[in-house]
N, C-alpha and C. Protein backbone atom coordinates (compact mmCIF):
# COMPACT_ATOMS: atom_id res chain seq x y z
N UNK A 1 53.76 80.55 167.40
CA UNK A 1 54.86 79.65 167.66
C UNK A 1 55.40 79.10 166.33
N UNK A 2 56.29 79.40 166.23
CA UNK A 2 57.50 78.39 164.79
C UNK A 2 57.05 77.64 164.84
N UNK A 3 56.85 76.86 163.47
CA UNK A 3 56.76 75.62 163.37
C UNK A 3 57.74 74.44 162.85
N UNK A 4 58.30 73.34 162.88
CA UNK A 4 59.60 72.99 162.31
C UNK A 4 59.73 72.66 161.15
N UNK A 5 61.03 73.00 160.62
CA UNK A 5 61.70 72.78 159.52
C UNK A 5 60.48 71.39 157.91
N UNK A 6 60.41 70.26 158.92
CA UNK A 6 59.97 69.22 158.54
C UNK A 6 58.49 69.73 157.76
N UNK A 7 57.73 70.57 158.61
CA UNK A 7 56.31 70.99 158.37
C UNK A 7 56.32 71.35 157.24
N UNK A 8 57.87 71.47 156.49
CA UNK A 8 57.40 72.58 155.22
C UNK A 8 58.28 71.91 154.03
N UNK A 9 59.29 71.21 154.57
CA UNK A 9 59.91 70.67 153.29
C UNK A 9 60.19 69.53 153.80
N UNK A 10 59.93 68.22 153.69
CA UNK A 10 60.34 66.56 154.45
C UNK A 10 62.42 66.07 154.15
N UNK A 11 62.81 67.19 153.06
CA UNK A 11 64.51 66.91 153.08
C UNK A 11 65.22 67.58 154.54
N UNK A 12 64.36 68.33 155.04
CA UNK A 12 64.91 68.54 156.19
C UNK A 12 64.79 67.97 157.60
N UNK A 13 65.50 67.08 157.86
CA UNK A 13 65.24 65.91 158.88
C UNK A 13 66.20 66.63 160.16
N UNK A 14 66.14 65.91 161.44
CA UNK A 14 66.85 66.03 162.18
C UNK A 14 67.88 65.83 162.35
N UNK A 15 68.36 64.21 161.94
CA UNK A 15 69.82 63.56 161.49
C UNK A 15 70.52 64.61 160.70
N UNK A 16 70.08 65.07 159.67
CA UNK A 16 70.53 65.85 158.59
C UNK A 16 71.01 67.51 158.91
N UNK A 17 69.50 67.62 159.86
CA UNK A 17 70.38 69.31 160.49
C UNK A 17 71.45 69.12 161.62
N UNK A 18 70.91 67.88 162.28
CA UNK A 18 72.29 67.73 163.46
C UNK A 18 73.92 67.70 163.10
N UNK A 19 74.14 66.63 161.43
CA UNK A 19 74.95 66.39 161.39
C UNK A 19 75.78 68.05 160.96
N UNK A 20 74.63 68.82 159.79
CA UNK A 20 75.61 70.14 159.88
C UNK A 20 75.67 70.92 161.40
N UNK A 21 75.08 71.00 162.37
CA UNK A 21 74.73 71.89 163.79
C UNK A 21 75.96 71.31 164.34
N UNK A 22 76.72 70.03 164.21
CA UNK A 22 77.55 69.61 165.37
C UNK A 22 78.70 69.81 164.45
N UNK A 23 79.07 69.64 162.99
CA UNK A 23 80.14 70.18 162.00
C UNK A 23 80.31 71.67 161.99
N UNK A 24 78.94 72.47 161.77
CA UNK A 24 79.99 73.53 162.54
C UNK A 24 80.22 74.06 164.05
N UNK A 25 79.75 73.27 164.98
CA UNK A 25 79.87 73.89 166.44
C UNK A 25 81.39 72.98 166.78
N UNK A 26 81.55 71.94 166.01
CA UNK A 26 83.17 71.21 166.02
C UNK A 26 84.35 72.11 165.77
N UNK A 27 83.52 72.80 164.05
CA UNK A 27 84.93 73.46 163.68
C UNK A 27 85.27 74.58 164.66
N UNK A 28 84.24 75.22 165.09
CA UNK A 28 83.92 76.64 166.19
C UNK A 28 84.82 76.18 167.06
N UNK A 29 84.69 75.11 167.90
CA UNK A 29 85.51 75.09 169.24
C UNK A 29 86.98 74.53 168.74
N UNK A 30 87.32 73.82 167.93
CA UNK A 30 88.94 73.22 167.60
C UNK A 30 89.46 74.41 166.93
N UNK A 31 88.95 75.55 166.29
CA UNK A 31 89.48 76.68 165.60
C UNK A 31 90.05 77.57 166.64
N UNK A 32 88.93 77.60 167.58
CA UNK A 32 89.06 78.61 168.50
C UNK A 32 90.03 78.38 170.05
N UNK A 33 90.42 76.65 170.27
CA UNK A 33 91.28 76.37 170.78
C UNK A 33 92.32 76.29 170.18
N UNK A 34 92.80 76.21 168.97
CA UNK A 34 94.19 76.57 168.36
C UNK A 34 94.25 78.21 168.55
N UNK A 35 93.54 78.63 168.08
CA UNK A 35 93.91 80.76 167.86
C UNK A 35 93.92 81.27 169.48
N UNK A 36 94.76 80.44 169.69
CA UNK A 36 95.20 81.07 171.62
C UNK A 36 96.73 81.94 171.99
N UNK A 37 96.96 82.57 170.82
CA UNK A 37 98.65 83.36 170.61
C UNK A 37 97.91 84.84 171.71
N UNK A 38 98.81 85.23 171.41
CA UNK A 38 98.84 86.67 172.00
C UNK A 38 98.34 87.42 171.35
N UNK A 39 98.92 86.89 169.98
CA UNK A 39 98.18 87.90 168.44
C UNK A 39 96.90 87.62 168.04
N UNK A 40 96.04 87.19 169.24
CA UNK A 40 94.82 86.82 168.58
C UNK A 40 94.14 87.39 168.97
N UNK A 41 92.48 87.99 168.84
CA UNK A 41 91.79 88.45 169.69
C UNK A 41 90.29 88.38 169.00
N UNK A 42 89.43 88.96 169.25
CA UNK A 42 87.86 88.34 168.85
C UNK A 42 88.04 88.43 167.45
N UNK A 43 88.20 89.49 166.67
CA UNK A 43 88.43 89.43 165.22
C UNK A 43 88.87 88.69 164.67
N UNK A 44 90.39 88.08 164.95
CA UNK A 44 91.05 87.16 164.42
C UNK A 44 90.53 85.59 164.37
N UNK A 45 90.10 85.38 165.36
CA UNK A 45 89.38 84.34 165.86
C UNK A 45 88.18 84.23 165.40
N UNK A 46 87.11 85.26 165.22
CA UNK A 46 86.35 84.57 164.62
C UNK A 46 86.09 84.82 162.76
N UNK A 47 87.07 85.77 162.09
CA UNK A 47 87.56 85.08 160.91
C UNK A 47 88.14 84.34 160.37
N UNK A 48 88.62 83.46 161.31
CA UNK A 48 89.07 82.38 160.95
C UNK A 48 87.78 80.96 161.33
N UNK A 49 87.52 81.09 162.44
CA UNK A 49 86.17 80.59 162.45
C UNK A 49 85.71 80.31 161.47
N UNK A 50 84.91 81.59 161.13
CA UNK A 50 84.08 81.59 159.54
C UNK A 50 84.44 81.09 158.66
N UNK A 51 85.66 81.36 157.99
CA UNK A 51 86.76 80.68 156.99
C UNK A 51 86.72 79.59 157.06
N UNK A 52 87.24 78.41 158.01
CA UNK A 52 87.05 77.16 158.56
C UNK A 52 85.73 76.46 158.40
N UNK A 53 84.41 77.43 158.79
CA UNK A 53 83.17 76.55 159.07
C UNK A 53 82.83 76.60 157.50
N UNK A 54 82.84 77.83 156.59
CA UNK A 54 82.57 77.82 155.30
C UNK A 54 83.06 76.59 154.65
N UNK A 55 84.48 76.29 154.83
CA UNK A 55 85.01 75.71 153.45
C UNK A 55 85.22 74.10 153.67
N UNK A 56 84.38 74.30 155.47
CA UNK A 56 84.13 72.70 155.37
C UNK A 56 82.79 72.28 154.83
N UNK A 57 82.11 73.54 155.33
CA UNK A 57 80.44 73.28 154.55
C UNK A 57 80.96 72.88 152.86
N UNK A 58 81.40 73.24 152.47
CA UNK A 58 81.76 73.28 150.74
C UNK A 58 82.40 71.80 150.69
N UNK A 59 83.15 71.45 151.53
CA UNK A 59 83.77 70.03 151.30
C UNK A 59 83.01 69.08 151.78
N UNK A 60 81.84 69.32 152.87
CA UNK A 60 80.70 68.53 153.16
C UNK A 60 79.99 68.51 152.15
N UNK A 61 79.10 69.37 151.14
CA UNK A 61 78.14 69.23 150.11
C UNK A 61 78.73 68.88 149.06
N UNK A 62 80.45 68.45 148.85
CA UNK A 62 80.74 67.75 147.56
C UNK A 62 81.66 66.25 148.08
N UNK A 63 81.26 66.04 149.47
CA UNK A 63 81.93 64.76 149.65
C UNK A 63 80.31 63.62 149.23
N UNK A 64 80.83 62.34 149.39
CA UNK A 64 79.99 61.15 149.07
C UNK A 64 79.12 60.89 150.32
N UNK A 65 80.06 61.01 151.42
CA UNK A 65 78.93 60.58 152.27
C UNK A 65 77.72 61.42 152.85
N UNK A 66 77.94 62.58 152.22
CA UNK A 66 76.16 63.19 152.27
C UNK A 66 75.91 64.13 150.88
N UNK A 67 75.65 62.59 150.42
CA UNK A 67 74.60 62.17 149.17
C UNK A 67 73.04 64.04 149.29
N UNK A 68 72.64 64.00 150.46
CA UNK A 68 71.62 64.42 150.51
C UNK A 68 72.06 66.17 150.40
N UNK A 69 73.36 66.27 150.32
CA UNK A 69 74.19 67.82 150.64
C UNK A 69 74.57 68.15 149.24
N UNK A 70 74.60 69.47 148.73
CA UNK A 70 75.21 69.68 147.42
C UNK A 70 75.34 71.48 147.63
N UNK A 71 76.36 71.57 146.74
CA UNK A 71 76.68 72.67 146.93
C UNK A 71 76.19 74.16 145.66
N UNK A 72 75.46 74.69 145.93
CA UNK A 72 74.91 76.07 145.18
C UNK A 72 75.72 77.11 144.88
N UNK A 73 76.57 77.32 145.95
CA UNK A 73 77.49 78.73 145.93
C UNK A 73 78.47 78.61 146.45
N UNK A 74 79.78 78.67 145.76
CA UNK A 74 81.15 78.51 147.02
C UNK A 74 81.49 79.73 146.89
N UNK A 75 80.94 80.85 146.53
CA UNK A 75 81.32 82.30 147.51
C UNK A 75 81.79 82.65 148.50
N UNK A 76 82.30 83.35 149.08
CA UNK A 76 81.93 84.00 150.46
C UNK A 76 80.94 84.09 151.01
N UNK A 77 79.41 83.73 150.53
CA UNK A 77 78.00 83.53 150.92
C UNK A 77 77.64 82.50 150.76
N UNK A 78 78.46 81.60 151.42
CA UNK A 78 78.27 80.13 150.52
C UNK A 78 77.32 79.60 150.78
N UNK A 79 76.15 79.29 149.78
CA UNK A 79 74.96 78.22 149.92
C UNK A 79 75.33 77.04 149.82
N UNK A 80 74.58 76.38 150.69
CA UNK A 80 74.18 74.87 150.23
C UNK A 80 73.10 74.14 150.19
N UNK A 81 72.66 73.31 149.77
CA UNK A 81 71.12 72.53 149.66
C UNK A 81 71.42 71.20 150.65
N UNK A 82 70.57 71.16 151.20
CA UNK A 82 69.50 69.90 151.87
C UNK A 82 68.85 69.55 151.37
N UNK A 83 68.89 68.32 150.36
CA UNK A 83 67.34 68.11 149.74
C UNK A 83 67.53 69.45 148.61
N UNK A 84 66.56 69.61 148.52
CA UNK A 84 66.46 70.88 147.58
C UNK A 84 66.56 72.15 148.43
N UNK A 85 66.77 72.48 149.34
CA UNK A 85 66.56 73.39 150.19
C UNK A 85 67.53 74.06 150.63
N UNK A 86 67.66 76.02 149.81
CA UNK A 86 68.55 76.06 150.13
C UNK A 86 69.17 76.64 151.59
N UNK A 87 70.55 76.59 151.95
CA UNK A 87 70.92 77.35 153.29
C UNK A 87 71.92 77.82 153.07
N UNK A 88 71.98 78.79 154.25
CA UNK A 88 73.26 79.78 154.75
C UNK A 88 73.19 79.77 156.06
N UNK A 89 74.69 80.36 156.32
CA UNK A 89 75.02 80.13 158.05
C UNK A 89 75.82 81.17 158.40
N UNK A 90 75.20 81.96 159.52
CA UNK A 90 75.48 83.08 160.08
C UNK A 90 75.95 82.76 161.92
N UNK A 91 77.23 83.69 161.82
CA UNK A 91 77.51 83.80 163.89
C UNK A 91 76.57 84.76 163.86
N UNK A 92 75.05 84.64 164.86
CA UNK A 92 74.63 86.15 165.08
C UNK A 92 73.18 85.42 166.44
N UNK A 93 72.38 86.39 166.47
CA UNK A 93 71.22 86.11 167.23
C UNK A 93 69.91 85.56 166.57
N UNK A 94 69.42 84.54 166.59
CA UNK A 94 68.63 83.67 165.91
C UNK A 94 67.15 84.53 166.19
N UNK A 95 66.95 85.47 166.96
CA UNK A 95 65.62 86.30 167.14
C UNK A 95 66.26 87.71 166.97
N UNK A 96 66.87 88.20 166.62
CA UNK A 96 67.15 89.86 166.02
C UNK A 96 68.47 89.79 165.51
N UNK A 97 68.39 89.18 163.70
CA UNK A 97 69.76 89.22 163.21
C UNK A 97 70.57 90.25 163.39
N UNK A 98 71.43 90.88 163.62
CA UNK A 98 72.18 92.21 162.79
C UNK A 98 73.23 91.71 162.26
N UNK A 99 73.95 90.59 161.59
CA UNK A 99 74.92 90.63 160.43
C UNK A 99 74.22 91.26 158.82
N UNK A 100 75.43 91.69 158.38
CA UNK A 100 74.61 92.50 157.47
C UNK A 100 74.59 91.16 156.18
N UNK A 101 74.15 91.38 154.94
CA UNK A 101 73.39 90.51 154.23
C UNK A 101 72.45 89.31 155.05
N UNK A 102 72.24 89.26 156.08
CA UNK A 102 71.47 87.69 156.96
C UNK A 102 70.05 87.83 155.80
N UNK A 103 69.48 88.71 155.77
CA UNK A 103 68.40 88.72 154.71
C UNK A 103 68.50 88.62 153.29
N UNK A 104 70.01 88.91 152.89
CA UNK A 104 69.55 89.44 151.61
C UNK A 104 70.21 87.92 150.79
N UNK A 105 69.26 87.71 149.73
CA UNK A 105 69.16 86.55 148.67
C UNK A 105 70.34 86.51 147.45
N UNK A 106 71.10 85.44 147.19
CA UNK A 106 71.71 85.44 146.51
C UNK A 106 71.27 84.77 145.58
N UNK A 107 71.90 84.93 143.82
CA UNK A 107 70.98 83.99 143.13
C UNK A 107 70.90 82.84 143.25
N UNK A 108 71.64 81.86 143.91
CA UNK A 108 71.27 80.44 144.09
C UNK A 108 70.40 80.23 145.84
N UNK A 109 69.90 81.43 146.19
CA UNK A 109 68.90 81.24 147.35
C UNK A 109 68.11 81.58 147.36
N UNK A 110 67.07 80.63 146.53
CA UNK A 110 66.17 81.01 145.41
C UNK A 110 64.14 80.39 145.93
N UNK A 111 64.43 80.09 147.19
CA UNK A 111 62.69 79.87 147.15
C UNK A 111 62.17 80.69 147.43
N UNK A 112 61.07 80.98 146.87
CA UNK A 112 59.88 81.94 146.46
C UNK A 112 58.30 81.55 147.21
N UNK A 113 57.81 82.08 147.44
CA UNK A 113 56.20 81.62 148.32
C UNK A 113 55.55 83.20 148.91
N UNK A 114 54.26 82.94 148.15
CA UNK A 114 53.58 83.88 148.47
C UNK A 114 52.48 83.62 149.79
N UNK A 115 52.90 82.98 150.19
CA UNK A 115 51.76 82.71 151.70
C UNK A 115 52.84 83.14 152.39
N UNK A 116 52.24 83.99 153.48
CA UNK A 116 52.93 84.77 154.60
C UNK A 116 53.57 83.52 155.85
N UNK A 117 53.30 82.81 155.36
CA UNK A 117 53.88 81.31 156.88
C UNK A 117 54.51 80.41 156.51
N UNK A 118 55.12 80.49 154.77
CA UNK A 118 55.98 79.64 154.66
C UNK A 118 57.18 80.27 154.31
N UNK A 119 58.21 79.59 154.87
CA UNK A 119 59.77 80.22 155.00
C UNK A 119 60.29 80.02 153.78
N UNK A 120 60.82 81.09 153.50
CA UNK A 120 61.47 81.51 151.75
C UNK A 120 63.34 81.73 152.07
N UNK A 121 63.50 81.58 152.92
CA UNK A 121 65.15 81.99 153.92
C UNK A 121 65.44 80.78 154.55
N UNK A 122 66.09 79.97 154.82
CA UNK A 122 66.61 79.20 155.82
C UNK A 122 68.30 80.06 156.23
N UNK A 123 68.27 79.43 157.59
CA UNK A 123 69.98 79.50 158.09
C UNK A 123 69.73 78.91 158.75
N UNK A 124 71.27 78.68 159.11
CA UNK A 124 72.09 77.83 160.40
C UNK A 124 72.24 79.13 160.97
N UNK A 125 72.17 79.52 162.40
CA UNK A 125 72.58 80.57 163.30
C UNK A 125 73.18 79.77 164.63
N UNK A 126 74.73 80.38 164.65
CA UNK A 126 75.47 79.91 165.32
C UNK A 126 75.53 80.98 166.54
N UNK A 127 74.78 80.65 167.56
CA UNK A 127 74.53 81.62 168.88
C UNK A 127 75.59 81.42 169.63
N UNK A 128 76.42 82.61 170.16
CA UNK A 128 77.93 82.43 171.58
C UNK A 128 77.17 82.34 172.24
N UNK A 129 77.89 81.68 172.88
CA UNK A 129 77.45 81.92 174.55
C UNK A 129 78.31 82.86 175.41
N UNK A 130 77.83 83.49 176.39
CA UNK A 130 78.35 84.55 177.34
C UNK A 130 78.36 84.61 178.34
N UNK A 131 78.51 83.11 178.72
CA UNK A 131 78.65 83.42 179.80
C UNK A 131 79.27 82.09 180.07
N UNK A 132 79.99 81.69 181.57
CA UNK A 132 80.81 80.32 181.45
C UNK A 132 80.04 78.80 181.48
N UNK A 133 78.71 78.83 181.65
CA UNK A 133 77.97 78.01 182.40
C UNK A 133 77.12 77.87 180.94
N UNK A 134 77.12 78.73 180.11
CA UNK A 134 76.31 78.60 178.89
C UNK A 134 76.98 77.88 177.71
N UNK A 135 76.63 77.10 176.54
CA UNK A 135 76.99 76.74 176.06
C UNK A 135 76.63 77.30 174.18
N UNK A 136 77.39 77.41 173.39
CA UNK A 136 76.89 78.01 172.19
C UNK A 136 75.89 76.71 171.50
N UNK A 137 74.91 77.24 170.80
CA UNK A 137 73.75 76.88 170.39
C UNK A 137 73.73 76.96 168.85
N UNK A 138 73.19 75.94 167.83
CA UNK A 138 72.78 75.96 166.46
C UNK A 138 71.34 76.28 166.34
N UNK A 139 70.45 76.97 165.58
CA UNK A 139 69.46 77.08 165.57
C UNK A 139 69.00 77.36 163.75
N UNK A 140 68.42 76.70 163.22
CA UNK A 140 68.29 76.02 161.78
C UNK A 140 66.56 77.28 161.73
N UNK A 141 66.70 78.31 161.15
CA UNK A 141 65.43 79.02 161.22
C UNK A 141 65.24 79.19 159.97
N UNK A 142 64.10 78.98 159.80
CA UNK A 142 63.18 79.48 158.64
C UNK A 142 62.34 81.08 158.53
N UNK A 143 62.64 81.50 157.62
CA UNK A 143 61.94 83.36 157.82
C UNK A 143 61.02 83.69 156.53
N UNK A 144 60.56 84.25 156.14
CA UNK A 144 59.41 84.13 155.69
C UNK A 144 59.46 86.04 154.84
N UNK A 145 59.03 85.94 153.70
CA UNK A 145 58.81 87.09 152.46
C UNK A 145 59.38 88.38 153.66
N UNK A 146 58.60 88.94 155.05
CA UNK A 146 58.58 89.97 155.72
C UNK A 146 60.00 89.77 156.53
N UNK A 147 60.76 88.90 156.70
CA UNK A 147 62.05 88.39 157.43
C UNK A 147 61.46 88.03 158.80
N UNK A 148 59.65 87.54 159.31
CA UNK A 148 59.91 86.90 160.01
C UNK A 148 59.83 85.23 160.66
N UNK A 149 60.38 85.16 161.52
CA UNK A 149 60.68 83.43 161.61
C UNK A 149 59.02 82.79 161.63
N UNK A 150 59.34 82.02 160.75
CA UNK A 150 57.86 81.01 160.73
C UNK A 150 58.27 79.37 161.28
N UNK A 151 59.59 78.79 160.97
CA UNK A 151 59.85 77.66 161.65
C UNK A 151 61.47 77.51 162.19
N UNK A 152 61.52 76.88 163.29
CA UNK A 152 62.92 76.67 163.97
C UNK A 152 62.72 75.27 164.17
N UNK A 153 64.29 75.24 163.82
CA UNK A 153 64.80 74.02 165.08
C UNK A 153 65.90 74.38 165.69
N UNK A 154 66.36 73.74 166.85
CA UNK A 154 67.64 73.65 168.01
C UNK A 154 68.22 72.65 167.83
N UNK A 155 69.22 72.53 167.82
CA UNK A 155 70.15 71.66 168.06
C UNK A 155 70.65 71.59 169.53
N UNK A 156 70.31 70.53 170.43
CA UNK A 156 70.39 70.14 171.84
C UNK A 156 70.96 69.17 171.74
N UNK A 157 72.28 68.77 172.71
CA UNK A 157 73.20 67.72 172.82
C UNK A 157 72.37 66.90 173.67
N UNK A 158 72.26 65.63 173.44
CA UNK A 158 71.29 64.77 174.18
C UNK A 158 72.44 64.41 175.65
N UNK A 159 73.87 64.35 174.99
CA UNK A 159 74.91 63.72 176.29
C UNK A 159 75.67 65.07 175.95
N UNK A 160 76.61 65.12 177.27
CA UNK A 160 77.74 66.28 176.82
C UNK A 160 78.29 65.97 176.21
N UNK A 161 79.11 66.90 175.39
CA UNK A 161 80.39 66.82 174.22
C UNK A 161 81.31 66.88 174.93
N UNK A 162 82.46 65.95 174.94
CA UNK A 162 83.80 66.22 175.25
C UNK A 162 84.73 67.07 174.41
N UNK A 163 85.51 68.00 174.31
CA UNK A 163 86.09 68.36 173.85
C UNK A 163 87.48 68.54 174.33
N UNK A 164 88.63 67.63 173.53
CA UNK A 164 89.97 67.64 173.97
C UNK A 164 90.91 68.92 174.24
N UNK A 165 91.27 68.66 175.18
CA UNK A 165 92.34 70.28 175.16
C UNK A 165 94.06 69.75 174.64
N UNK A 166 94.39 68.44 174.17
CA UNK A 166 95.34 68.82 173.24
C UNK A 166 95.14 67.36 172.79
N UNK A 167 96.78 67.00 171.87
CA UNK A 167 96.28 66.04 170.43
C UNK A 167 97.04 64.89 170.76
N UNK A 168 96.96 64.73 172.37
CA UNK A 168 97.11 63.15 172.82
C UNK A 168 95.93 62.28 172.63
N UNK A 169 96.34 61.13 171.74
CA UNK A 169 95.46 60.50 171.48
C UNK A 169 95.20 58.86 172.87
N UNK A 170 94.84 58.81 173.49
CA UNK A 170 95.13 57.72 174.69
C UNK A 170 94.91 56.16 174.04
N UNK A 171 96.08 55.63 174.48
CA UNK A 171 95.95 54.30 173.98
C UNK A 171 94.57 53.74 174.21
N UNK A 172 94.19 52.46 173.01
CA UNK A 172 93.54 51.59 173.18
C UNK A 172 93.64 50.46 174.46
N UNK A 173 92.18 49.96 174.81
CA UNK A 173 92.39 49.05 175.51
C UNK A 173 91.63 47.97 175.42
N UNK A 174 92.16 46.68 175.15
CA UNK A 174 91.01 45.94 175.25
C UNK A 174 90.18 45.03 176.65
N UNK A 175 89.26 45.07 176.33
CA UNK A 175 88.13 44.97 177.28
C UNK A 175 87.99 43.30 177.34
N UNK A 176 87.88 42.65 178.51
CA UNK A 176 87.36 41.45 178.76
C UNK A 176 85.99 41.40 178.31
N UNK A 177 85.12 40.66 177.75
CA UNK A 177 83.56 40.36 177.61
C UNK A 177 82.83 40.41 179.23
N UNK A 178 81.82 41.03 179.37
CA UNK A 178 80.84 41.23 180.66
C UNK A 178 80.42 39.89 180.90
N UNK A 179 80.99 39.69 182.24
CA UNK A 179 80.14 37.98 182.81
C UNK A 179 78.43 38.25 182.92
N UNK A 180 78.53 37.31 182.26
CA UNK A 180 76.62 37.19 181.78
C UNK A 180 75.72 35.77 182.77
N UNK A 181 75.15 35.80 183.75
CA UNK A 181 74.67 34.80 184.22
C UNK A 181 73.06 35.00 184.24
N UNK A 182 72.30 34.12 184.34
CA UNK A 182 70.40 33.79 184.23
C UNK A 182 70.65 33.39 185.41
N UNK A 183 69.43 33.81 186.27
CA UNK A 183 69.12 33.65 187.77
C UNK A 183 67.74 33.07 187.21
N UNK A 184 68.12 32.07 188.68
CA UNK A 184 66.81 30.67 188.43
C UNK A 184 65.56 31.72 188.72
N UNK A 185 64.16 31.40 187.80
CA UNK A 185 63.01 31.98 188.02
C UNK A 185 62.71 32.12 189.77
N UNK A 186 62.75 31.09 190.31
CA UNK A 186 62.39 31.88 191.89
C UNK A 186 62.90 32.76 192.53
N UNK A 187 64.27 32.39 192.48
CA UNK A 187 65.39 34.11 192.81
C UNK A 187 64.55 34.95 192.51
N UNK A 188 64.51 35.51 191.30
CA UNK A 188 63.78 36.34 190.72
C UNK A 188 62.29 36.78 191.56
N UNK A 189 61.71 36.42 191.83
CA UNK A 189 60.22 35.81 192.38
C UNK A 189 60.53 36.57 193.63
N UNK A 190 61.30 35.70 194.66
CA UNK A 190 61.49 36.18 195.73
C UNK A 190 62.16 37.53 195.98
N UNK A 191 62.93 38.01 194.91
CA UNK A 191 63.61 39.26 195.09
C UNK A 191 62.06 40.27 194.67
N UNK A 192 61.04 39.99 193.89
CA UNK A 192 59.90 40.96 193.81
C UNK A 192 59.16 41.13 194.67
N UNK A 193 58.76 39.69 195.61
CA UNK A 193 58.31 39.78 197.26
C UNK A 193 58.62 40.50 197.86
N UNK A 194 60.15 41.13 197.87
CA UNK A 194 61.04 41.67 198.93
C UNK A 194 60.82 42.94 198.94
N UNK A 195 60.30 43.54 197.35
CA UNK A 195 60.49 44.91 197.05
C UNK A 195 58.98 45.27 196.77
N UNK A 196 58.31 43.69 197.01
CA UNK A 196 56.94 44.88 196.82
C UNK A 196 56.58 44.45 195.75
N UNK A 197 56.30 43.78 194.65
CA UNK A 197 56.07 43.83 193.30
C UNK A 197 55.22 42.54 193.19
């Protein structure tokens, strides 16, 4: 069984993989609800995808508010660090890659380890879903000298995501304060009689 991310390097937190897992599953769905022409079709759509999720990763690891993000490679293979740790992010299957380079090391994706159980590879793997009832998935894997996985994490929405279908923004409203009242201790008392307690 994988073990997580945390077990092996402590810069990799949950807050920290969520915030990239939901930045790019954001850019994924607002990219892919604009590219709705006639002239579009899986190709188009998801190079632009890619394009999009890349060059926000690059503007995420050189903005201020994540201090903990920095950027290694603005390639077309673009790395970035967590902590010291570096990553890449692939659309593919998080248990039998086939994009081509998913294995192969660039010079700024650079950890090294000769014990067979610690992960020398990280990615983000951005899983479709296929079906209507399914939802696409982030999965943050660690792989190891032989390419195989030694630690995962998932990214699981604790509430659903809303996602807007166009760029009406709905007015504000303001809210009255919630009437707040204390019920006398016997109320109380007698309502636990009633129920048993």
């Amino acid at each position: 069984m994988a073990r997580v991310p945390t077990d092996f390097y402590p810069d990799l937190t949950n807050d920290r993989l969520r915030t990239v897992a939901v930045a790019l599953l954001d850019m994924r769905y607002s990219t892919l609800r604009e590219m709705n022409s006639p002239f579009d079709d899986n190709y188009t759509r998801e190079a632009v995808v890619f394009g999009r999720q890349r060059n926000m990763l690059i503007n995420m690891a050189r903005d201020e508010h994540h201090p903990w993000m920095a950027l290694s490679h603005a390639g077309m293979d673009v790395t970035f660090r967590i902590g010291s740790v570096p990553c890449r992010f692939f659309t593919d299957d998080s248990d039998s890659p086939q994009k081509h380079g998913f294995f192969r090391r660039n010079a700024v994706d650079d950890l090294f380890d000769s014990d067979d159980q610690t992960p020398v590879l990280w990615r983000f793997v951005i899983e479709r879903s296929f079906g209507e009832q399914a939802e696409d998935q982030v999965f943050f894997v660690g792989y190891n000298l032989y390419q195989e996985k030694t630690a995962q994490w998932v990214y699981r929405a604790s509430t659903p995501t809303l996602h807007s279908v166009d760029d009406v923004v709905p007015p504000s409203v303001d809210l009255q304060p919630a009437p707040v009242a204390l019920r006398p201790t016997t109320e109380l008392q007698d309502q636990d009689r009633k129920i048993g307690n």
